[in-house]
PDB file of N, CA and C in Angstrom:
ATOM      1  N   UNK A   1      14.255   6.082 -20.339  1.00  0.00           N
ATOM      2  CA  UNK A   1      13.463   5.941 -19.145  1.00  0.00           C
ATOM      3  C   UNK A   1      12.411   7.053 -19.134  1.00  0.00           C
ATOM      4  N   UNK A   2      11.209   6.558 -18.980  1.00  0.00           N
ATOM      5  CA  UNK A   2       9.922   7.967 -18.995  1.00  0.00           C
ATOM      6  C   UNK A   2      10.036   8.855 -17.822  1.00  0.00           C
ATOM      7  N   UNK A   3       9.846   9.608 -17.761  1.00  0.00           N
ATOM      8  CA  UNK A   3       9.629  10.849 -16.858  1.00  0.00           C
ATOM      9  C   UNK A   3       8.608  10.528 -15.666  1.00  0.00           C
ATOM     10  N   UNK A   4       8.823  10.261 -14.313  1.00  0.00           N
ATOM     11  CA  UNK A   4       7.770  10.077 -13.653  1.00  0.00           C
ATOM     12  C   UNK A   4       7.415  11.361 -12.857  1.00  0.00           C
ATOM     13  N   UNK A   5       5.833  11.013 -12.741  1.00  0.00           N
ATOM     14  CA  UNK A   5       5.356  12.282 -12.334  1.00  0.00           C
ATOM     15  C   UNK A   5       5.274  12.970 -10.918  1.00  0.00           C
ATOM     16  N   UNK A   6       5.090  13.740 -10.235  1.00  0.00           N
ATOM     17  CA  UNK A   6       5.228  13.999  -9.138  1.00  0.00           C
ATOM     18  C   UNK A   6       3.993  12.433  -8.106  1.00  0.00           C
ATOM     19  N   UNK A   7       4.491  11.815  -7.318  1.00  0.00           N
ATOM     20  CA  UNK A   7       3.630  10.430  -6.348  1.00  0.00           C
ATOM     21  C   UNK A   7       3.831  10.818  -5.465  1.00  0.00           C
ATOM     22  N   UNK A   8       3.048  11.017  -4.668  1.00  0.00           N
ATOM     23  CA  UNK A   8       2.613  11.248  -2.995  1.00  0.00           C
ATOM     24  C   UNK A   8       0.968  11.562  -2.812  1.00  0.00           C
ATOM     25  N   UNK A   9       0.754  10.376  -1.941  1.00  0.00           N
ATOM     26  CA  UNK A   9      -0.860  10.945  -1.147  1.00  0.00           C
ATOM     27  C   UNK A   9      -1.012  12.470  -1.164  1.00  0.00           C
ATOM     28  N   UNK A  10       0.302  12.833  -0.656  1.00  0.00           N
ATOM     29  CA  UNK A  10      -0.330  14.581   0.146  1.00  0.00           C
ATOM     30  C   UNK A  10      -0.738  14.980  -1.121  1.00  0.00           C
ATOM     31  N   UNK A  11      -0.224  14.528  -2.212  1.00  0.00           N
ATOM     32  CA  UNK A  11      -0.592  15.881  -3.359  1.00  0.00           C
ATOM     33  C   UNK A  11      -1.764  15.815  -3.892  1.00  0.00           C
ATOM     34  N   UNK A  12      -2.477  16.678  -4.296  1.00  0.00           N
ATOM     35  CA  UNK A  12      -4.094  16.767  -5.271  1.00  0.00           C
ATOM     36  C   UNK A  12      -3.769  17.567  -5.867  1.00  0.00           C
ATOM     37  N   UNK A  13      -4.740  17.779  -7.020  1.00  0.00           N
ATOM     38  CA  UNK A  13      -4.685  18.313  -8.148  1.00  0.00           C
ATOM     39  C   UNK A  13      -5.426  19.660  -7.248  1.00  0.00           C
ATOM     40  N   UNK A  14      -4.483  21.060  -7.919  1.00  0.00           N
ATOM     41  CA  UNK A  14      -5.045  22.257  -7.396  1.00  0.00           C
ATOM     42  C   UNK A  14      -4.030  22.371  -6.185  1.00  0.00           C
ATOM     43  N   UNK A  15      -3.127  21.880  -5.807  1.00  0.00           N
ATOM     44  CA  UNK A  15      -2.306  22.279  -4.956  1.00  0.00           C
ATOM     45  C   UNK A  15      -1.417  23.014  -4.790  1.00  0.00           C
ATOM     46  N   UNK A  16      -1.260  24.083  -4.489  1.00  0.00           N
ATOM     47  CA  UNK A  16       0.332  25.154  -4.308  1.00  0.00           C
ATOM     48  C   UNK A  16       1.293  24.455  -3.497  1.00  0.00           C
ATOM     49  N   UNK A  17       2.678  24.249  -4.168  1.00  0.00           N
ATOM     50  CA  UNK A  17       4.108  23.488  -4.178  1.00  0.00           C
ATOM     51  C   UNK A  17       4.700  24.177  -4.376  1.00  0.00           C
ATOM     52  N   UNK A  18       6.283  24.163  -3.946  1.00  0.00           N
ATOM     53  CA  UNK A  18       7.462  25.040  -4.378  1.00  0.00           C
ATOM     54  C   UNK A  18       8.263  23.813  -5.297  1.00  0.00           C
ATOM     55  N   UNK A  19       8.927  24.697  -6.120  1.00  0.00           N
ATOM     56  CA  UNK A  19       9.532  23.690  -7.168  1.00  0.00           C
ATOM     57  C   UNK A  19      10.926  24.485  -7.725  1.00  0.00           C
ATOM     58  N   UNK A  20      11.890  23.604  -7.425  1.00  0.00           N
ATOM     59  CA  UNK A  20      13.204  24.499  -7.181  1.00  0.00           C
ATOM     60  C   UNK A  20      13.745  24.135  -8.840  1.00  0.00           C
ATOM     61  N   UNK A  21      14.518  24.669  -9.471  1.00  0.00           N
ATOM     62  CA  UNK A  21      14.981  24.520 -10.584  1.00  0.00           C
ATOM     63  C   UNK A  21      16.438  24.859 -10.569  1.00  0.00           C
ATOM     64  N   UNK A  22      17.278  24.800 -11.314  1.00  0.00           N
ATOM     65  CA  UNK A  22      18.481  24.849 -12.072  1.00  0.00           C
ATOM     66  C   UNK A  22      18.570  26.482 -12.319  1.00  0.00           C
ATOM     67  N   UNK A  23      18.574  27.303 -11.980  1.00  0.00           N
ATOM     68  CA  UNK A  23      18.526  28.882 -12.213  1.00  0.00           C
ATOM     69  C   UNK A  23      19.895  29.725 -13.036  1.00  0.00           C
ATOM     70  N   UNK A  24      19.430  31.030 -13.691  1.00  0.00           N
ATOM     71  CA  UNK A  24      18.421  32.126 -12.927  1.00  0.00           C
ATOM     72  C   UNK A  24      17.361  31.659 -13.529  1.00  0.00           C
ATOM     73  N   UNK A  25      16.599  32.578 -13.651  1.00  0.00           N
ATOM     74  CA  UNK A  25      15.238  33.077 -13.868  1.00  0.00           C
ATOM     75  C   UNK A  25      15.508  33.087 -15.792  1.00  0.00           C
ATOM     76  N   UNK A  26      14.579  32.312 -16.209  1.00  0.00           N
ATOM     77  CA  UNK A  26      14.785  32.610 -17.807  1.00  0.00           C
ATOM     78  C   UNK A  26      15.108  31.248 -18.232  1.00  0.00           C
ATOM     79  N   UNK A  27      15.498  30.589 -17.463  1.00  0.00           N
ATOM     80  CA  UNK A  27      16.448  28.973 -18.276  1.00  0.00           C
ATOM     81  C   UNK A  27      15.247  27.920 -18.496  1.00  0.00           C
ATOM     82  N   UNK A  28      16.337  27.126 -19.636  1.00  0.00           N
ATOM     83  CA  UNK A  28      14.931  26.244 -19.723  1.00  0.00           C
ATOM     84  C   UNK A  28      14.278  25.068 -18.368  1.00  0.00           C
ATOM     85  N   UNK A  29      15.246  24.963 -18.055  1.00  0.00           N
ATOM     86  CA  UNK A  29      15.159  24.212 -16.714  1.00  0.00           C
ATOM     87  C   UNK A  29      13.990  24.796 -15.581  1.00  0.00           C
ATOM     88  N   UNK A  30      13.962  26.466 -16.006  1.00  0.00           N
ATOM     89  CA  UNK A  30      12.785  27.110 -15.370  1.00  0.00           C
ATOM     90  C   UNK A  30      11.323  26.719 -16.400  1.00  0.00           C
ATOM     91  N   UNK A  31      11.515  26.754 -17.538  1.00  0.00           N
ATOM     92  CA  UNK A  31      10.278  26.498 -18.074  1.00  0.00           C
ATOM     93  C   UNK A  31       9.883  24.810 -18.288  1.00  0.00           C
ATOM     94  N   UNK A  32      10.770  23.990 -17.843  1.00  0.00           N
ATOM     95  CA  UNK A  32      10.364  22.986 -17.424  1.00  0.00           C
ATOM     96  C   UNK A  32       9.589  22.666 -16.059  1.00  0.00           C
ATOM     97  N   UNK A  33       9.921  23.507 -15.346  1.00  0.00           N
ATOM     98  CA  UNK A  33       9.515  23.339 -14.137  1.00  0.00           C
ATOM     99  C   UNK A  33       7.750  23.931 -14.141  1.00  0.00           C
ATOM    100  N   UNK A  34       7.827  25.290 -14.760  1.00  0.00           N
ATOM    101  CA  UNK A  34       6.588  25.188 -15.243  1.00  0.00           C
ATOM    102  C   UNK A  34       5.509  24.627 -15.598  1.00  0.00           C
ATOM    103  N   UNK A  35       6.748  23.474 -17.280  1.00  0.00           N
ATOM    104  CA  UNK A  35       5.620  22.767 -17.946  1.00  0.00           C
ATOM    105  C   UNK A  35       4.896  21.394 -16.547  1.00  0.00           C
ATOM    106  N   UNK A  36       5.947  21.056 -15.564  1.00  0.00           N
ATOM    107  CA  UNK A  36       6.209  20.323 -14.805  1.00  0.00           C
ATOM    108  C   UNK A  36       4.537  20.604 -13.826  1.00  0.00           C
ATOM    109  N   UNK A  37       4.399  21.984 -13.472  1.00  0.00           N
ATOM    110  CA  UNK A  37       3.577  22.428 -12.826  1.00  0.00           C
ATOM    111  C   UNK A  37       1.713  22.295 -13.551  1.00  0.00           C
ATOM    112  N   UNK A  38       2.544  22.356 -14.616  1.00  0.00           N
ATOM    113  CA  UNK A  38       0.773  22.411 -15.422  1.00  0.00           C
ATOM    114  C   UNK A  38       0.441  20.925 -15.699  1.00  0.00           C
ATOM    115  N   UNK A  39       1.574  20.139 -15.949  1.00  0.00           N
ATOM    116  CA  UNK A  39       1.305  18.655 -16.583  1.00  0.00           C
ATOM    117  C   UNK A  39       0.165  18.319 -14.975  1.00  0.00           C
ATOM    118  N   UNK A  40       0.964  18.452 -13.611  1.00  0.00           N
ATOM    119  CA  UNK A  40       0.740  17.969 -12.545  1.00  0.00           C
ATOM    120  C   UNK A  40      -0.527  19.120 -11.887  1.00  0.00           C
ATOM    121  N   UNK A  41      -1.112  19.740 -12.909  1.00  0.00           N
ATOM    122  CA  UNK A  41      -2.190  20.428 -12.472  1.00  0.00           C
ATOM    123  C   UNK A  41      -1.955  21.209 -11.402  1.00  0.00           C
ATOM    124  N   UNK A  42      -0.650  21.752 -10.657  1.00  0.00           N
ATOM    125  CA  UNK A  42      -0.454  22.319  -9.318  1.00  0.00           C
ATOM    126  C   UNK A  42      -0.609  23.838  -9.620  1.00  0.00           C
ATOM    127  N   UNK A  43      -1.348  24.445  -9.559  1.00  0.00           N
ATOM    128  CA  UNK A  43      -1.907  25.938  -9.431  1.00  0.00           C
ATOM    129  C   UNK A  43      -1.185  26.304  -8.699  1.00  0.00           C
ATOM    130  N   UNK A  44      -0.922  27.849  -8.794  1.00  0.00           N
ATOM    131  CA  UNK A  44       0.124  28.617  -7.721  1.00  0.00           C
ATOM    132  C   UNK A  44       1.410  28.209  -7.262  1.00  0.00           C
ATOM    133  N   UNK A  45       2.000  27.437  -7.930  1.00  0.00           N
ATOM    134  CA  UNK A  45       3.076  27.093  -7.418  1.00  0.00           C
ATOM    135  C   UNK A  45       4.279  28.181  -7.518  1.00  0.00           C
ATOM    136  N   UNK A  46       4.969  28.245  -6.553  1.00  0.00           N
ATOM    137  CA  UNK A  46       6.189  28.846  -6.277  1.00  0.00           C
ATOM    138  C   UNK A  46       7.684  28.420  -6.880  1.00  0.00           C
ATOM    139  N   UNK A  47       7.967  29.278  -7.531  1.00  0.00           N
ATOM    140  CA  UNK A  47       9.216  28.483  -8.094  1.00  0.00           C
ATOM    141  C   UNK A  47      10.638  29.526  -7.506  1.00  0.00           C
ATOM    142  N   UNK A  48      11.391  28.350  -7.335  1.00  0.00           N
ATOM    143  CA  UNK A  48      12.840  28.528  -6.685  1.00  0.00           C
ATOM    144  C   UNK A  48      14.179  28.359  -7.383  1.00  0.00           C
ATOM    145  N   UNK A  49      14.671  29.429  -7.917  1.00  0.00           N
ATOM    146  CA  UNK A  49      15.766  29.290  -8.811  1.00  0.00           C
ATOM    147  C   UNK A  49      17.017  29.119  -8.107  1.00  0.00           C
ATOM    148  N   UNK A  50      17.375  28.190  -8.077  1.00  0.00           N
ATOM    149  CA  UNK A  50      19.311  27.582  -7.379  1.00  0.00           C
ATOM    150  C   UNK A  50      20.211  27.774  -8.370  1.00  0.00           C
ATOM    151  N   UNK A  51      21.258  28.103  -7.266  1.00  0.00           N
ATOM    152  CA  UNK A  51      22.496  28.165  -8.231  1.00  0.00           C
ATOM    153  C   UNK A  51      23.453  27.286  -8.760  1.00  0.00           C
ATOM    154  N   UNK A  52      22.964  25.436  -8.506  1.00  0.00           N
ATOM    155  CA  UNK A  52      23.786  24.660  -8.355  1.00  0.00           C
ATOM    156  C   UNK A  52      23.057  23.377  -8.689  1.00  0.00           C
ATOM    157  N   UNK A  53      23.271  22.213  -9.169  1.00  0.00           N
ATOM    158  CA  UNK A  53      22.351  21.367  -9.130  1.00  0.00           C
ATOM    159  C   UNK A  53      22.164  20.526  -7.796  1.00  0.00           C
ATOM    160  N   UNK A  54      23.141  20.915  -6.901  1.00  0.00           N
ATOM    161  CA  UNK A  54      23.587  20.604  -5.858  1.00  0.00           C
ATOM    162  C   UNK A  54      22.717  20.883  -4.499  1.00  0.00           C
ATOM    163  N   UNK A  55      22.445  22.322  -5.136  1.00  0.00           N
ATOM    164  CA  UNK A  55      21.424  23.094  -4.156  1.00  0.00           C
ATOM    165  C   UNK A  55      19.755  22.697  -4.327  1.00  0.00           C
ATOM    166  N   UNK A  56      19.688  22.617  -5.841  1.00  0.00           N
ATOM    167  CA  UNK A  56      18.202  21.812  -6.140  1.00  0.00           C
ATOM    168  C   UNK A  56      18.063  20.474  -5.346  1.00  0.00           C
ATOM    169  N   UNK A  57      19.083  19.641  -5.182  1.00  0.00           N
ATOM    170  CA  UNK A  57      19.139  18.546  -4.859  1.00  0.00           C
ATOM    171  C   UNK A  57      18.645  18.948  -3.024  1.00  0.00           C
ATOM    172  N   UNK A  58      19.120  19.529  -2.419  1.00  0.00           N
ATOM    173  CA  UNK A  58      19.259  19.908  -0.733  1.00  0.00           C
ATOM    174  C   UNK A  58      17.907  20.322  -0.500  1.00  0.00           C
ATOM    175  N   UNK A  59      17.337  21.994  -1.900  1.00  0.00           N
ATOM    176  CA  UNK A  59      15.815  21.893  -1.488  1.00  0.00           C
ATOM    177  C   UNK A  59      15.011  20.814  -1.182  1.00  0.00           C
ATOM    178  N   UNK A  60      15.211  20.178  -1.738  1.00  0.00           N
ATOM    179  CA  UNK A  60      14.101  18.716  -1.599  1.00  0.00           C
ATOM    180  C   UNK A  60      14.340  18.356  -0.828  1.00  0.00           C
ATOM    181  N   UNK A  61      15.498  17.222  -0.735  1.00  0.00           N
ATOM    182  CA  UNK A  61      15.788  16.425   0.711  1.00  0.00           C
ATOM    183  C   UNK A  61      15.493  17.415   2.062  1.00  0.00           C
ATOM    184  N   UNK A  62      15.947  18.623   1.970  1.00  0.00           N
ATOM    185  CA  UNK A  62      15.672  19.272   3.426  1.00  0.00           C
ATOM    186  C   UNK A  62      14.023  19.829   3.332  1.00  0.00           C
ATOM    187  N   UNK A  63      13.238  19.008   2.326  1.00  0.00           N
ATOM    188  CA  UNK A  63      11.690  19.298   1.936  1.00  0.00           C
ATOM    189  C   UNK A  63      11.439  21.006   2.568  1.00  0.00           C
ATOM    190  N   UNK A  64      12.460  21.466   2.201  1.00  0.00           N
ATOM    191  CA  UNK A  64      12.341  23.189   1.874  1.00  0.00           C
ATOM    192  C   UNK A  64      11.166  23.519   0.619  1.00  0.00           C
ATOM    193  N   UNK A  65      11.636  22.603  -0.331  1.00  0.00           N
ATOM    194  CA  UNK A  65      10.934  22.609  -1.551  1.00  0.00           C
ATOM    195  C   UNK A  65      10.311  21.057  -1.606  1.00  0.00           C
ATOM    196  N   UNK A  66       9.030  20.996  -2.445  1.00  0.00           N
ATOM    197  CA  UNK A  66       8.158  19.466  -2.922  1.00  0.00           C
ATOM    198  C   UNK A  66       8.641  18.705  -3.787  1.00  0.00           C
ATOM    199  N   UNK A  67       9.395  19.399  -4.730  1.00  0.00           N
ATOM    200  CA  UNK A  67       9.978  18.984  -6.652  1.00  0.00           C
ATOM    201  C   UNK A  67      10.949  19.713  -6.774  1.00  0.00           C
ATOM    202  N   UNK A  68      12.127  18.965  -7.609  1.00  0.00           N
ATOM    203  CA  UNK A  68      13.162  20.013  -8.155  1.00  0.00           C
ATOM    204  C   UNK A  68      13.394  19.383  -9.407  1.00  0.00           C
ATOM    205  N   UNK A  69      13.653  20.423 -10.219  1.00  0.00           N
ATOM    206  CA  UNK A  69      13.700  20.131 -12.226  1.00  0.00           C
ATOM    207  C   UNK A  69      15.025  20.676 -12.100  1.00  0.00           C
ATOM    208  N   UNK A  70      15.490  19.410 -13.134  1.00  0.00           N
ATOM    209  CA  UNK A  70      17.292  19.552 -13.024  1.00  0.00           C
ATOM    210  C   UNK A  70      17.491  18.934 -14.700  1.00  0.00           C
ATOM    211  N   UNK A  71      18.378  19.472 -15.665  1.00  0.00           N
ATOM    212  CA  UNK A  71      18.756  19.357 -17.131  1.00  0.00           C
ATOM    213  C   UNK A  71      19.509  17.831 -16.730  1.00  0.00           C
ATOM    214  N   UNK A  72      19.335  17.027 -17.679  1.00  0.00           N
ATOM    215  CA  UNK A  72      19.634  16.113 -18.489  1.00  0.00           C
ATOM    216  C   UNK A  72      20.736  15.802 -19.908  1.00  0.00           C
ATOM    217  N   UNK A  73      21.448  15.674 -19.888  1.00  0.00           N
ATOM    218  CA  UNK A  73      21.965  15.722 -21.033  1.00  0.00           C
ATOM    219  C   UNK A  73      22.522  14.431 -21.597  1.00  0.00           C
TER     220      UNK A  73
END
C-alpha cells in the first residue's frame, strides 16, 4: 500500500505543523518524520517525540499534533 501524503485544505506548502513520532530523539521514526516534513514542503515544523505508539496515536486525534510517524514492520 503507498504512503499517503499529508490531505487537508488547511495545509499549504510553507506551513509550520507539529509532527509527533515514535521517540526519543535520534530514532529512525524521528528521521522519518523529518523526511515526512520535507517531502510535504512544511518549513519549521515542530517535532514531538512520544513514548508509546499509543501516545502518537492520542497527539493527533486530540489534534495536539497535525501528523504522527509511527514504524511499520
Amino acid at each position: 500500500m503507498p504512503i499517503n501524503p499529508i490531505h487537508s485544505t488547511a495545509l499549504t506548502s510553507h506551513m509550520s505543523l507539529s509532527i509527533a513520532y515514535l521517540g526519543p530523539i535520534g530514532t529512525y521514526a524521528e528521521q522519518a518524520a523529518h523526511a515526512l516534513a520535507t517531502l510535504e514542503n512544511l518549513e519549521n515544523s515542530e517535532f514531538v517525540p512520544c513514548i508509546c505508539l499509543r501516545t502518537v496515536f492520542d497527539e493527533v486525534v486530540s489534534k495536539r499534533c497535525h501528523a504522527g510517524v509511527v514504524p511499520v514492520e
